[in-house]
C-alpha atoms as a PDB file:
ATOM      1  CA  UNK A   1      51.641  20.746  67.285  1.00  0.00           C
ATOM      2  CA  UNK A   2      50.829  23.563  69.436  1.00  0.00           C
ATOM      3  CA  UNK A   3      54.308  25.844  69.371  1.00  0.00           C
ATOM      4  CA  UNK A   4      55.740  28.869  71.585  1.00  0.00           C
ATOM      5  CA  UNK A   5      58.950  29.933  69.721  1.00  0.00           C
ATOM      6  CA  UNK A   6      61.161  31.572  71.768  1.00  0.00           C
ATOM      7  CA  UNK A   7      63.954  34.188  69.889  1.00  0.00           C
ATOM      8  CA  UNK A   8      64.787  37.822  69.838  1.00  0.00           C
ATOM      9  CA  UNK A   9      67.325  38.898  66.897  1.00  0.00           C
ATOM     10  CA  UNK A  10      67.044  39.381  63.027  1.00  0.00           C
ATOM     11  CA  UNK A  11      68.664  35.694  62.415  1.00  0.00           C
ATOM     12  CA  UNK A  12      65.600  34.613  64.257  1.00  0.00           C
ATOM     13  CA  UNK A  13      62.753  35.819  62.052  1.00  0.00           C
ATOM     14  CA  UNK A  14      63.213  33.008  59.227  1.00  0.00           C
ATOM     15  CA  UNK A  15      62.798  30.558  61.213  1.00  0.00           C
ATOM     16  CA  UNK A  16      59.646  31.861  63.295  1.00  0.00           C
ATOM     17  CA  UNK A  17      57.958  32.694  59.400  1.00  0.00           C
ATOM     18  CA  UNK A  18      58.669  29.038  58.421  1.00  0.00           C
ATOM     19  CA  UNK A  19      56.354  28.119  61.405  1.00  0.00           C
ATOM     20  CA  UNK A  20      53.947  30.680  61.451  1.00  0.00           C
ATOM     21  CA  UNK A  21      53.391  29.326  57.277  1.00  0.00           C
ATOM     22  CA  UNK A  22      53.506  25.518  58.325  1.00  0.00           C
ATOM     23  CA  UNK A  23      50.135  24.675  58.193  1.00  0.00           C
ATOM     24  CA  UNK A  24      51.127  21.088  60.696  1.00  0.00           C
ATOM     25  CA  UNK A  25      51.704  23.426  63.307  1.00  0.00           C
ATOM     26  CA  UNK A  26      50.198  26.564  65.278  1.00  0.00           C
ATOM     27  CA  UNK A  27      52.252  29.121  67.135  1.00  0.00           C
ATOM     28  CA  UNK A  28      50.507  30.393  69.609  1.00  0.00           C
ATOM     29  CA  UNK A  29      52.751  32.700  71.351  1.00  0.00           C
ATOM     30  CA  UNK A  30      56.340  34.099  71.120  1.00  0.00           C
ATOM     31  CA  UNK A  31      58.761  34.527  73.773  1.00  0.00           C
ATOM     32  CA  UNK A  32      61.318  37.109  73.317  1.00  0.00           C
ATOM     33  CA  UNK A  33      63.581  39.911  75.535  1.00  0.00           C
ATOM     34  CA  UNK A  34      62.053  42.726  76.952  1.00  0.00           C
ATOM     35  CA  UNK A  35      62.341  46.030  74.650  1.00  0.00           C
ATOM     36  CA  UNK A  36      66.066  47.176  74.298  1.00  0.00           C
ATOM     37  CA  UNK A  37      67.583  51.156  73.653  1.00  0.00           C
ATOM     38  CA  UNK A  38      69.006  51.429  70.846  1.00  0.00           C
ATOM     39  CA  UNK A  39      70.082  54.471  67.947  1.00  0.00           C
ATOM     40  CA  UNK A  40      71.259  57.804  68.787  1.00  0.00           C
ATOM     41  CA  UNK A  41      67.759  58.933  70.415  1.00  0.00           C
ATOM     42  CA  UNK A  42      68.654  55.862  73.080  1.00  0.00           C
ATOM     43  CA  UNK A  43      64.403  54.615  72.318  1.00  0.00           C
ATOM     44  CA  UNK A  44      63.094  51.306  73.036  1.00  0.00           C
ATOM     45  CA  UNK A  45      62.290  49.198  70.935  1.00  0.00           C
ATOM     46  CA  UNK A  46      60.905  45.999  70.139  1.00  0.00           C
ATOM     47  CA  UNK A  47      62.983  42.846  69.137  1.00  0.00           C
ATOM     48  CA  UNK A  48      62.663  41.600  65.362  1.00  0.00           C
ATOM     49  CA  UNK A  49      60.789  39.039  66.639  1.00  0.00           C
ATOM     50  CA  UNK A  50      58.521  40.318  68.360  1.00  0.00           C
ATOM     51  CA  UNK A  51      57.917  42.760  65.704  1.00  0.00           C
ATOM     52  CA  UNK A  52      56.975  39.873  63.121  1.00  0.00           C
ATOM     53  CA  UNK A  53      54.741  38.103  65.815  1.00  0.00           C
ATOM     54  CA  UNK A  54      52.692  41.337  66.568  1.00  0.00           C
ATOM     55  CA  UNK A  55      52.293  41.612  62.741  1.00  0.00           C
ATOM     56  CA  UNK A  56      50.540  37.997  62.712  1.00  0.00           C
ATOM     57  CA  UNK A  57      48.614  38.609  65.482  1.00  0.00           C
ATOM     58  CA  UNK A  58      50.658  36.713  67.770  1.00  0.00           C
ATOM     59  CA  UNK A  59      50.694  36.654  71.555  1.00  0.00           C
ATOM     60  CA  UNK A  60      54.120  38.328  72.386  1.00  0.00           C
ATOM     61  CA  UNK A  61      55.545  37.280  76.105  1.00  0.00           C
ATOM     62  CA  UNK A  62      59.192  39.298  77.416  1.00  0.00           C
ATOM     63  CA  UNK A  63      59.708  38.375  80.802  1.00  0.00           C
ATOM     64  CA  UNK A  64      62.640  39.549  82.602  1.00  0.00           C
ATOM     65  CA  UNK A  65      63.882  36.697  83.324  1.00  0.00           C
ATOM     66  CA  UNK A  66      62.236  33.219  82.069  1.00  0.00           C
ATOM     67  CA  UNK A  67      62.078  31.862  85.589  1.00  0.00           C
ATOM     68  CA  UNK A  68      59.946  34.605  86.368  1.00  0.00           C
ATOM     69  CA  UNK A  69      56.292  32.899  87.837  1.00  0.00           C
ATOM     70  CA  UNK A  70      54.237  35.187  85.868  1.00  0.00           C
ATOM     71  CA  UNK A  71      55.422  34.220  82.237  1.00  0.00           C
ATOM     72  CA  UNK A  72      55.728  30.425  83.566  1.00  0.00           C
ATOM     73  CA  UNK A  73      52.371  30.437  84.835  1.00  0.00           C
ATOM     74  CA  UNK A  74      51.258  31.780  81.028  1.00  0.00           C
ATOM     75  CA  UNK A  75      53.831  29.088  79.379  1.00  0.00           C
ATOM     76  CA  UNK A  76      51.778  26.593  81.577  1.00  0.00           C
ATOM     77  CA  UNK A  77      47.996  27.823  80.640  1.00  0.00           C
ATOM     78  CA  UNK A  78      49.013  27.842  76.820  1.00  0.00           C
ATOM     79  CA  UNK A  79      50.196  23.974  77.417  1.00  0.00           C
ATOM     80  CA  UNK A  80      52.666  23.773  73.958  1.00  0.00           C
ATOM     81  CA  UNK A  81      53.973  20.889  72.845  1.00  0.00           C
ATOM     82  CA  UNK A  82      57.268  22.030  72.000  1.00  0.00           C
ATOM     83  CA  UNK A  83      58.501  25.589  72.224  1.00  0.00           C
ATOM     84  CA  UNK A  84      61.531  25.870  69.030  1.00  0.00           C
ATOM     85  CA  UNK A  85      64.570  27.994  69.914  1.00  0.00           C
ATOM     86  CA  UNK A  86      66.778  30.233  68.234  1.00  0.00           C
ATOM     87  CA  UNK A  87      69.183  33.082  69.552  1.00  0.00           C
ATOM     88  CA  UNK A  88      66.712  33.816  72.511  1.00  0.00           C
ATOM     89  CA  UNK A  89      69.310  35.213  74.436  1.00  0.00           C
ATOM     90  CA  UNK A  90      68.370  34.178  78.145  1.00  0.00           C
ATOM     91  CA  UNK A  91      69.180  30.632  80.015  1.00  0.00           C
ATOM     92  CA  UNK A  92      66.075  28.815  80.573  1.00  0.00           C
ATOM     93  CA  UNK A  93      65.748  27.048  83.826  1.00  0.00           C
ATOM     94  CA  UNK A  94      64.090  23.399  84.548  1.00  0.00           C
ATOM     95  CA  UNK A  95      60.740  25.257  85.719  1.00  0.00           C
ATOM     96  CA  UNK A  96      59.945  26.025  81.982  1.00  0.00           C
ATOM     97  CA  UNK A  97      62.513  23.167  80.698  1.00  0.00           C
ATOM     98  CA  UNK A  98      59.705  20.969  81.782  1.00  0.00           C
ATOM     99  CA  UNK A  99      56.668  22.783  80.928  1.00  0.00           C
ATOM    100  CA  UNK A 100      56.367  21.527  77.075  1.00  0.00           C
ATOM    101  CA  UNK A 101      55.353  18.107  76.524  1.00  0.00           C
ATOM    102  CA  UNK A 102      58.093  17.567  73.760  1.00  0.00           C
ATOM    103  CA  UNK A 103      60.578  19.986  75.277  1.00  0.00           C
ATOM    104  CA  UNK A 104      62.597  23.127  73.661  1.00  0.00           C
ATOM    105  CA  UNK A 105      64.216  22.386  70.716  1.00  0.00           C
ATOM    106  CA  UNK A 106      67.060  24.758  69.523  1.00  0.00           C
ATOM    107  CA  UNK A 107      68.242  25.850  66.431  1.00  0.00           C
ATOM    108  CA  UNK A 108      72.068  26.154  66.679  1.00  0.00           C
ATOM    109  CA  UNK A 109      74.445  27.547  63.935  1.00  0.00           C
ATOM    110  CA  UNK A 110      77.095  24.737  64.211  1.00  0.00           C
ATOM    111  CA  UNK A 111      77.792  21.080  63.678  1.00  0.00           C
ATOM    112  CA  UNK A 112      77.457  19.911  67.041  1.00  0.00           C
ATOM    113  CA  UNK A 113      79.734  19.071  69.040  1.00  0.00           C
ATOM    114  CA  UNK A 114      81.848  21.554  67.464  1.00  0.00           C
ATOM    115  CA  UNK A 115      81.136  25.694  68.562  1.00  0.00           C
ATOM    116  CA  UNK A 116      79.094  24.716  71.475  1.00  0.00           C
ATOM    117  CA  UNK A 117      78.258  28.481  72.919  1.00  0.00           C
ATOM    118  CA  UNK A 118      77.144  32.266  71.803  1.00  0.00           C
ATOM    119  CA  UNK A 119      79.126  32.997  68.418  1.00  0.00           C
ATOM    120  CA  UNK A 120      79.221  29.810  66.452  1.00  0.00           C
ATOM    121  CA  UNK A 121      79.261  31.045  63.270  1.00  0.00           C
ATOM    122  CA  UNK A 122      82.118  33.771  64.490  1.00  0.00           C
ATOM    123  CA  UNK A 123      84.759  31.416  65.810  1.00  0.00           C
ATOM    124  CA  UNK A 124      84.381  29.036  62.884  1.00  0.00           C
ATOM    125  CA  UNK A 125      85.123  32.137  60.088  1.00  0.00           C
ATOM    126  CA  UNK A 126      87.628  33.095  62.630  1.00  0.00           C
ATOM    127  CA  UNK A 127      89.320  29.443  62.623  1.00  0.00           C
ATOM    128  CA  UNK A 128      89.405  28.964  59.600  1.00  0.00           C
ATOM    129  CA  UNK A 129      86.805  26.222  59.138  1.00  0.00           C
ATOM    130  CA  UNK A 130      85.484  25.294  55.140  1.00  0.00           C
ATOM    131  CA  UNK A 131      82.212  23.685  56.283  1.00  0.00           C
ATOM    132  CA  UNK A 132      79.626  24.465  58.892  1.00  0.00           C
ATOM    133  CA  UNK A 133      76.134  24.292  59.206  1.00  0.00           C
ATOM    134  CA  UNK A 134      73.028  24.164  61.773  1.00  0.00           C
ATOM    135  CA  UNK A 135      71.741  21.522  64.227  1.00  0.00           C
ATOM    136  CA  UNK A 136      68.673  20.928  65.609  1.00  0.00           C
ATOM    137  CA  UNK A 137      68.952  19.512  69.160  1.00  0.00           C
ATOM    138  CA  UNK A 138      66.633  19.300  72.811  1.00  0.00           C
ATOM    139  CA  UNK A 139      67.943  21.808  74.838  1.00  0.00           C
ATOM    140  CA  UNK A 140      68.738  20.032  78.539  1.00  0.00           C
ATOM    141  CA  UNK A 141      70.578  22.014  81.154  1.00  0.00           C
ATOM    142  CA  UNK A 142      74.039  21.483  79.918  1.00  0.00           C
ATOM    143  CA  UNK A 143      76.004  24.005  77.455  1.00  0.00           C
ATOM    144  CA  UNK A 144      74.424  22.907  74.099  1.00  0.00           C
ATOM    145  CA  UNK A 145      74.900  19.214  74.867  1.00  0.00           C
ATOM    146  CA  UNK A 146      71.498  17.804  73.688  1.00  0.00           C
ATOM    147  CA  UNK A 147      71.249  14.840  71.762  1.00  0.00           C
ATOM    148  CA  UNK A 148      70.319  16.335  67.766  1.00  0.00           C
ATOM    149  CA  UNK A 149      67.704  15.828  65.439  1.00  0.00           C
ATOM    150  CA  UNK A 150      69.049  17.216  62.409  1.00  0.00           C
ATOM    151  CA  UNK A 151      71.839  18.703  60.756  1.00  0.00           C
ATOM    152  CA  UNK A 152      71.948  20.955  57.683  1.00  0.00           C
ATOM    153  CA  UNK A 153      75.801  21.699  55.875  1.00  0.00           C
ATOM    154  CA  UNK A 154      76.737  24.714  54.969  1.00  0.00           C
ATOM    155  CA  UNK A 155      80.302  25.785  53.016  1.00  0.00           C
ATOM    156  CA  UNK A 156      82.561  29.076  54.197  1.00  0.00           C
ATOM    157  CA  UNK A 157      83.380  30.864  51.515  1.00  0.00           C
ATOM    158  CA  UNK A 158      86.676  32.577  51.324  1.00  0.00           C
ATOM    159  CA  UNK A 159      85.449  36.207  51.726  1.00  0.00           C
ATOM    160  CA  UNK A 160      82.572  35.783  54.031  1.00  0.00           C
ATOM    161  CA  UNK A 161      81.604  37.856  57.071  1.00  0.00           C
ATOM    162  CA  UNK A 162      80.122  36.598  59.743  1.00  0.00           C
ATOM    163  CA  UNK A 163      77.039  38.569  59.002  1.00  0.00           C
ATOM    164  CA  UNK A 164      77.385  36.926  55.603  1.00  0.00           C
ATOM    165  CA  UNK A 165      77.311  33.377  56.748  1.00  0.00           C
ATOM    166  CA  UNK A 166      74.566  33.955  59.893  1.00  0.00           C
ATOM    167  CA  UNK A 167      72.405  35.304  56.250  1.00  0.00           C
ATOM    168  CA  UNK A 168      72.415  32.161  54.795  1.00  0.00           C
ATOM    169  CA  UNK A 169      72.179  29.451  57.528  1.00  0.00           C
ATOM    170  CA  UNK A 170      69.542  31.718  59.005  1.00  0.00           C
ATOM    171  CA  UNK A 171      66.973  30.584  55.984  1.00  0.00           C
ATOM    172  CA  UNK A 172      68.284  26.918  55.592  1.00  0.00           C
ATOM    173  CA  UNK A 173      68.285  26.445  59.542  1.00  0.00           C
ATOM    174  CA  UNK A 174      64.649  27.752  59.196  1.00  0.00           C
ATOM    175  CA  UNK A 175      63.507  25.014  56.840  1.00  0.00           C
ATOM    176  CA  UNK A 176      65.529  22.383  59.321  1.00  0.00           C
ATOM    177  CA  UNK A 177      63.531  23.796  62.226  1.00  0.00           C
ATOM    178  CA  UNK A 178      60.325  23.361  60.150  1.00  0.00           C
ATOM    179  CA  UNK A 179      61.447  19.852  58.895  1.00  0.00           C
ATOM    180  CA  UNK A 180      62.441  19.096  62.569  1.00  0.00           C
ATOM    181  CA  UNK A 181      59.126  20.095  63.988  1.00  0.00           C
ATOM    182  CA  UNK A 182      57.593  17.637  61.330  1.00  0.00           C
ATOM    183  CA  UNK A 183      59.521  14.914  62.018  1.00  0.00           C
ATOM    184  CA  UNK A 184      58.389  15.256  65.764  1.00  0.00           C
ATOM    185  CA  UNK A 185      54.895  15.448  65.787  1.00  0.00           C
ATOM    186  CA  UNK A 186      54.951  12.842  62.932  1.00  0.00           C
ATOM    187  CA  UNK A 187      57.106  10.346  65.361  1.00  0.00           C
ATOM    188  CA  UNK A 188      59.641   9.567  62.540  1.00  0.00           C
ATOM    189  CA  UNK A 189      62.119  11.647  64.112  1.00  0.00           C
ATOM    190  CA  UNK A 190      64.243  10.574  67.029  1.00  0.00           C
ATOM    191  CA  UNK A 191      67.112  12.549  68.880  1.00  0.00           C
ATOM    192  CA  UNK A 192      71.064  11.091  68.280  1.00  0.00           C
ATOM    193  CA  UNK A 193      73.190  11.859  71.467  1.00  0.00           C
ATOM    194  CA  UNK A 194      76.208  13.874  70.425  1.00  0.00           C
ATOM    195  CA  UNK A 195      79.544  12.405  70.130  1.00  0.00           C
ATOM    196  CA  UNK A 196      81.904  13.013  73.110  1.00  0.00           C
ATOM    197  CA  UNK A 197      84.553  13.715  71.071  1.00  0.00           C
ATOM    198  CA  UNK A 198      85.106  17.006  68.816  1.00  0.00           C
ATOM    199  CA  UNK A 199      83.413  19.297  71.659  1.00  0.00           C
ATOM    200  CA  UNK A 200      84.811  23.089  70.575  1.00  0.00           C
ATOM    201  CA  UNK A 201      83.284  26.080  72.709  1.00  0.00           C
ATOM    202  CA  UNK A 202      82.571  29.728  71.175  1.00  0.00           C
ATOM    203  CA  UNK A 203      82.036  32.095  73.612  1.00  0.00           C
ATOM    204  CA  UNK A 204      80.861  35.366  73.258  1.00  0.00           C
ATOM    205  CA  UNK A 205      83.741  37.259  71.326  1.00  0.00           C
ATOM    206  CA  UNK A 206      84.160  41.104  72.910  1.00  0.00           C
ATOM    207  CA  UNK A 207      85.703  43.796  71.892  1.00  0.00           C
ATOM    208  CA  UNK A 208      88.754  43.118  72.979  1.00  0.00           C
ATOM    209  CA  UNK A 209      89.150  40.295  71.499  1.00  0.00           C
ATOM    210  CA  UNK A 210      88.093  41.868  68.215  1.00  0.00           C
ATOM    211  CA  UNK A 211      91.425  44.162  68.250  1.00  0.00           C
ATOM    212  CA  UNK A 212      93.742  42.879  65.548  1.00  0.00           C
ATOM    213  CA  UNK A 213      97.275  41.434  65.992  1.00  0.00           C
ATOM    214  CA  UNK A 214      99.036  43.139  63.531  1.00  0.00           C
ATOM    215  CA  UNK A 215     102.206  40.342  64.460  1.00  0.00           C
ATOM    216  CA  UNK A 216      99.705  37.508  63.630  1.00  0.00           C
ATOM    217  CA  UNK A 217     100.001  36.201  60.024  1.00  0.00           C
ATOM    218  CA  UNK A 218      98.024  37.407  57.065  1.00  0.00           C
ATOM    219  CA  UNK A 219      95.457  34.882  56.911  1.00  0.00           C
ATOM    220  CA  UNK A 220      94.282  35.256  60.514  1.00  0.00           C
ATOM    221  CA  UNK A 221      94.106  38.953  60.509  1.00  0.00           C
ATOM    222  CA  UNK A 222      91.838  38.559  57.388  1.00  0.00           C
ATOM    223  CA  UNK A 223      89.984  35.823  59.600  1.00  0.00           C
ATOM    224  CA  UNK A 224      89.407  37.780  62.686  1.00  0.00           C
ATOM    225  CA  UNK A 225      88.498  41.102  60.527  1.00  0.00           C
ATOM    226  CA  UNK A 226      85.685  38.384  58.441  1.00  0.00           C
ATOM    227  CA  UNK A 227      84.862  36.522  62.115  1.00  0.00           C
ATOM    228  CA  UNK A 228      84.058  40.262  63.677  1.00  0.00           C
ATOM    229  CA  UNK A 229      82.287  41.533  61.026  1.00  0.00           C
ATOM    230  CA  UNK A 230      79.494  42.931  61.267  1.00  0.00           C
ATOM    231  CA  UNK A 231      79.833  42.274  65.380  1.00  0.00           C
ATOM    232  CA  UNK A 232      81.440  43.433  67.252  1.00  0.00           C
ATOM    233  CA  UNK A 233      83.699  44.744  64.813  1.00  0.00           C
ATOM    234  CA  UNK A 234      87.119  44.733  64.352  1.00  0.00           C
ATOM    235  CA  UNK A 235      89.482  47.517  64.726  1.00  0.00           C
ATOM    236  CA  UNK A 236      93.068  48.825  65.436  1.00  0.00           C
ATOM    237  CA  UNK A 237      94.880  52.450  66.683  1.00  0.00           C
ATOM    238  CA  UNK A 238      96.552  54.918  65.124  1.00  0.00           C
ATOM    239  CA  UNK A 239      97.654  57.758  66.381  1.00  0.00           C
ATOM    240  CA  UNK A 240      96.023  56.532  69.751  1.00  0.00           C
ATOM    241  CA  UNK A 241      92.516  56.431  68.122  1.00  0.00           C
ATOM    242  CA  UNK A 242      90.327  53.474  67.291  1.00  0.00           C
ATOM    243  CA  UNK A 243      90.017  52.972  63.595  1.00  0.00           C
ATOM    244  CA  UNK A 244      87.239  50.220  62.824  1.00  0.00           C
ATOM    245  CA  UNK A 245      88.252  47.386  60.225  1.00  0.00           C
ATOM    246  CA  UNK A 246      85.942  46.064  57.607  1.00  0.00           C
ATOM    247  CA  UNK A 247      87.349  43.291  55.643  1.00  0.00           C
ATOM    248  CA  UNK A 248      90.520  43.120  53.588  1.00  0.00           C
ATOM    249  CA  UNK A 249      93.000  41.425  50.635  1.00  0.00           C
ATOM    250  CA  UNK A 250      95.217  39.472  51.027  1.00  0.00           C
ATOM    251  CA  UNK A 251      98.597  40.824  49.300  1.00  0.00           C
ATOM    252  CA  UNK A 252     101.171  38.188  48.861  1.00  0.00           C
ATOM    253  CA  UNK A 253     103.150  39.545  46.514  1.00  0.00           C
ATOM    254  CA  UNK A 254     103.675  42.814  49.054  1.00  0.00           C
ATOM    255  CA  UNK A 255     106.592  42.168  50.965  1.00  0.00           C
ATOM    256  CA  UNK A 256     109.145  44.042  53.675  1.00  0.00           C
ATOM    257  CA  UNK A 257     106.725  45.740  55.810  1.00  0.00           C
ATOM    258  CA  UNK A 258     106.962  45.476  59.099  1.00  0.00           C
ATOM    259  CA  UNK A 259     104.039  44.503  61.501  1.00  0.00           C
ATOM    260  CA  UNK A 260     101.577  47.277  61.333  1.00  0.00           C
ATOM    261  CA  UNK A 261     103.573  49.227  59.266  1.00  0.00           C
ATOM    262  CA  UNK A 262     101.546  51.437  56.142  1.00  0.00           C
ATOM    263  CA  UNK A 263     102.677  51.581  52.832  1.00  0.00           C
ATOM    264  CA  UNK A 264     100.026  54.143  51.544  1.00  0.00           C
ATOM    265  CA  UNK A 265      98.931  54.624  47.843  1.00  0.00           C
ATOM    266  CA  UNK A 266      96.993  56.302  45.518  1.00  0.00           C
ATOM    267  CA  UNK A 267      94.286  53.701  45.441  1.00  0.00           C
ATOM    268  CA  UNK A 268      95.546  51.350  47.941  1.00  0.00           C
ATOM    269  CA  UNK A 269      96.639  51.205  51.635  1.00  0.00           C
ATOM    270  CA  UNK A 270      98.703  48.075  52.653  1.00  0.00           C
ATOM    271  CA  UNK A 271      99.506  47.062  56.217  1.00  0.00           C
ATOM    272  CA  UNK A 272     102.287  44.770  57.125  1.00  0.00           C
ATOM    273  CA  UNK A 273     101.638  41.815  59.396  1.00  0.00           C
ATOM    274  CA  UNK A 274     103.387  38.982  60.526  1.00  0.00           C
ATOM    275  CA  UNK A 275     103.496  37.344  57.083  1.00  0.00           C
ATOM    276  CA  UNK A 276     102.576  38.979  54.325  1.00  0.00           C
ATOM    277  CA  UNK A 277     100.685  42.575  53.754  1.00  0.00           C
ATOM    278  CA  UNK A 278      96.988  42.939  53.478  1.00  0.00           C
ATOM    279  CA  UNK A 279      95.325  45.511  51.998  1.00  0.00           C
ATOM    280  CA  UNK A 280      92.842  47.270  53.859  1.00  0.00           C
ATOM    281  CA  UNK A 281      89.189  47.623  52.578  1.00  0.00           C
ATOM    282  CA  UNK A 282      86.630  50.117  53.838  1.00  0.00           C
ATOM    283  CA  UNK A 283      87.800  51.699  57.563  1.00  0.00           C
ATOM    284  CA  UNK A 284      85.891  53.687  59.394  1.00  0.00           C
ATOM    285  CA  UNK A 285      87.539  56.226  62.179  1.00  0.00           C
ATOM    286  CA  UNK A 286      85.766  57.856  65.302  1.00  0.00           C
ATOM    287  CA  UNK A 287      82.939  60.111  64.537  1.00  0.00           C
ATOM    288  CA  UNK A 288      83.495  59.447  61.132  1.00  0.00           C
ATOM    289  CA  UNK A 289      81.840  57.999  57.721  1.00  0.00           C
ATOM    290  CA  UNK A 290      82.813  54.356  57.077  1.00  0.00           C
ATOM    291  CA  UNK A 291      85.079  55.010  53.741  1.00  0.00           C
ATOM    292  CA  UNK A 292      87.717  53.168  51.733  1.00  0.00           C
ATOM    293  CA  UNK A 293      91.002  53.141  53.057  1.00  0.00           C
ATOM    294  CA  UNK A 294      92.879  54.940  49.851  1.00  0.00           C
ATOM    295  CA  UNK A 295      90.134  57.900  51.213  1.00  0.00           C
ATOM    296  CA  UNK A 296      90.761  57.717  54.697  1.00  0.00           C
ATOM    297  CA  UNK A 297      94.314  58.059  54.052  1.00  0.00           C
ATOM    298  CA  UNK A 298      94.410  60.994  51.789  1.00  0.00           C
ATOM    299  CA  UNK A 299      93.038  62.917  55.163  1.00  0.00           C
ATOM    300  CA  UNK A 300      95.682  62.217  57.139  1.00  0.00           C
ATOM    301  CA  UNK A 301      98.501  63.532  57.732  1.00  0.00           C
ATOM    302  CA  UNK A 302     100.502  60.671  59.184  1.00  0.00           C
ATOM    303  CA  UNK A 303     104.400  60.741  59.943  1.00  0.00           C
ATOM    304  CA  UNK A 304     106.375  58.348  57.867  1.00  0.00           C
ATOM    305  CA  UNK A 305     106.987  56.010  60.793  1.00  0.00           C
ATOM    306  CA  UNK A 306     103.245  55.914  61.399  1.00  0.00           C
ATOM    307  CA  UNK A 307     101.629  52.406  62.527  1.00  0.00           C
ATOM    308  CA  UNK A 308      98.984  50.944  63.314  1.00  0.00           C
ATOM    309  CA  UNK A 309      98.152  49.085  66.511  1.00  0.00           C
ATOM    310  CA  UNK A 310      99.779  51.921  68.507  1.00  0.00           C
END
């Protein structure tokens, strides 16, 4: 089949080499966002994406918008069959809903129903989930609510970061996209409405919602600090500063502190939360070096009722 894939981040670039090394299928352009600022020196650049595609000699198309009549009117002259999806980062509207023969078929980083939005893969390390995976469904103009072609499972391990997990399905969603674009053009394939029930939603998580609860239990301030990690990061005050979390131990067997509270060692810094301590892993304060706590700690020079969260 003749393929435009449409994506823009890092997690996006398996999938988009899995196609470009199919030899069933021919990708003859990429849509991706317009060039973005980013690093100290505030320069554009390029998405990942379109990076790889302009290394394999692929057309690269970044409209402003995807209703815009200048990209459709390209979309339209290159006639694809199906144009693949993942993380593209813009809402597509009918006008090039329609322009495929097959449609757009996304790659999504849940089991659908369940994490139906823009951080799958964050709310279900943040929930608490064991198993999650990637699905393969036509994209219609509902909220992820296409009937699916595939499914591939994937376990959450106890210490994984978001980053961690988004690593992994990344490749194995790749070969489902490839497998799924087989299955298409072959006919053997056919699209499985979703069930009505077990619809969860995962919004975009901000920053705010990445500040720990240091009156939550153990086990979902290690969640949240996993779920945030590497974006958009979790953190906590002290001393009226942001200090940036990276993720921690659980430490049962440290009792009697009090929400927030630090118990500071010579190797180790625990916090108190609602249950049980944790033990903080690598921190990183404002204008500073990410470090390991014990290090951060020794350059302080906190008051013995010091907490953090305030």
């Amino acid at each position: 089949m003749k393929l435009v894939f449409a994506g823009t981040p890092e997690v996006a670039v398996p999938a988009l080499d899995a196609l470009i090394a199919s030899e069933r299928h021919e990708v003859a352009a990429v849509v991706t966002r317009p060039d973005a600022t980013a690093g100290r020196g505030r320069k554009l650049l390029a998405s990942p994406v379109a990076r790889r595609a302009e290394e394999a000699g692929i057309e690269v198309l970044k409209p402003a918008r995807p209703r815009d009549e200048d990209f459709l009117a390209r979309l339209r002259e290159i006639a694809p069959d199906c144009c693949p999806v993942v993380a593209y980062g813009a809402l597509l509207p009918k006008s090039a809903l329609d322009v495929p023969r097959v449609g757009w078929v996304n790659l999504h980083f849940s089991l659908l129903p369940a994490w139906r939005g823009a951080a799958p893969v964050q709310h279900a390390v943040m929930a608490g989930d064991e198993v999650t995976g990637a699905s393969t469904f036509l994209i219609e103009e509902g909220l992820d609510s296409g009937p699916v072609y595939g499914v591939v499972t994937e376990e959450i391990r106890a210490t994984d970061t978001s980053g961690d997990l988004l690593e992994r399905l990344s490749h194995s969603g790749a070969r489902l996209l490839a497998a799924t674009m087989d299955g298409i053009e072959s006919d053997e394939l056919v699209a499985r409405p979703q069930p009505g029930e077990g619809v969860t939603l995962a919004p975009k998580i901000t920053v705010d919602d990445a500040r720990v609860d240091w009156t939550a239990p153990a086990l979902h301030v290690d969640r949240l600090i996993r779920g945030c990690t590497p974006a958009p990061g979790a953190w906590t005050l002290i001393g009226g500063e942001r200090l940036k979390l990276f993720p921690v131990t659980l430490a049962s067997e440290v009792t009697g502190l009090a929400p927030g509270e630090l118990a500071v060692g010579k190797h180790v810094v625990h916090v108190g939360t609602g249950s049980h301590a944790i033990a903080l892993g690598e921190v990183q304060a404002v204008g500073k070096r990410r470090m390991a706590a014990a290090d951060w700690s020794r350059g302080l020079h906190l008051p013995s009722d010091a907490r953090l969260g305030v």
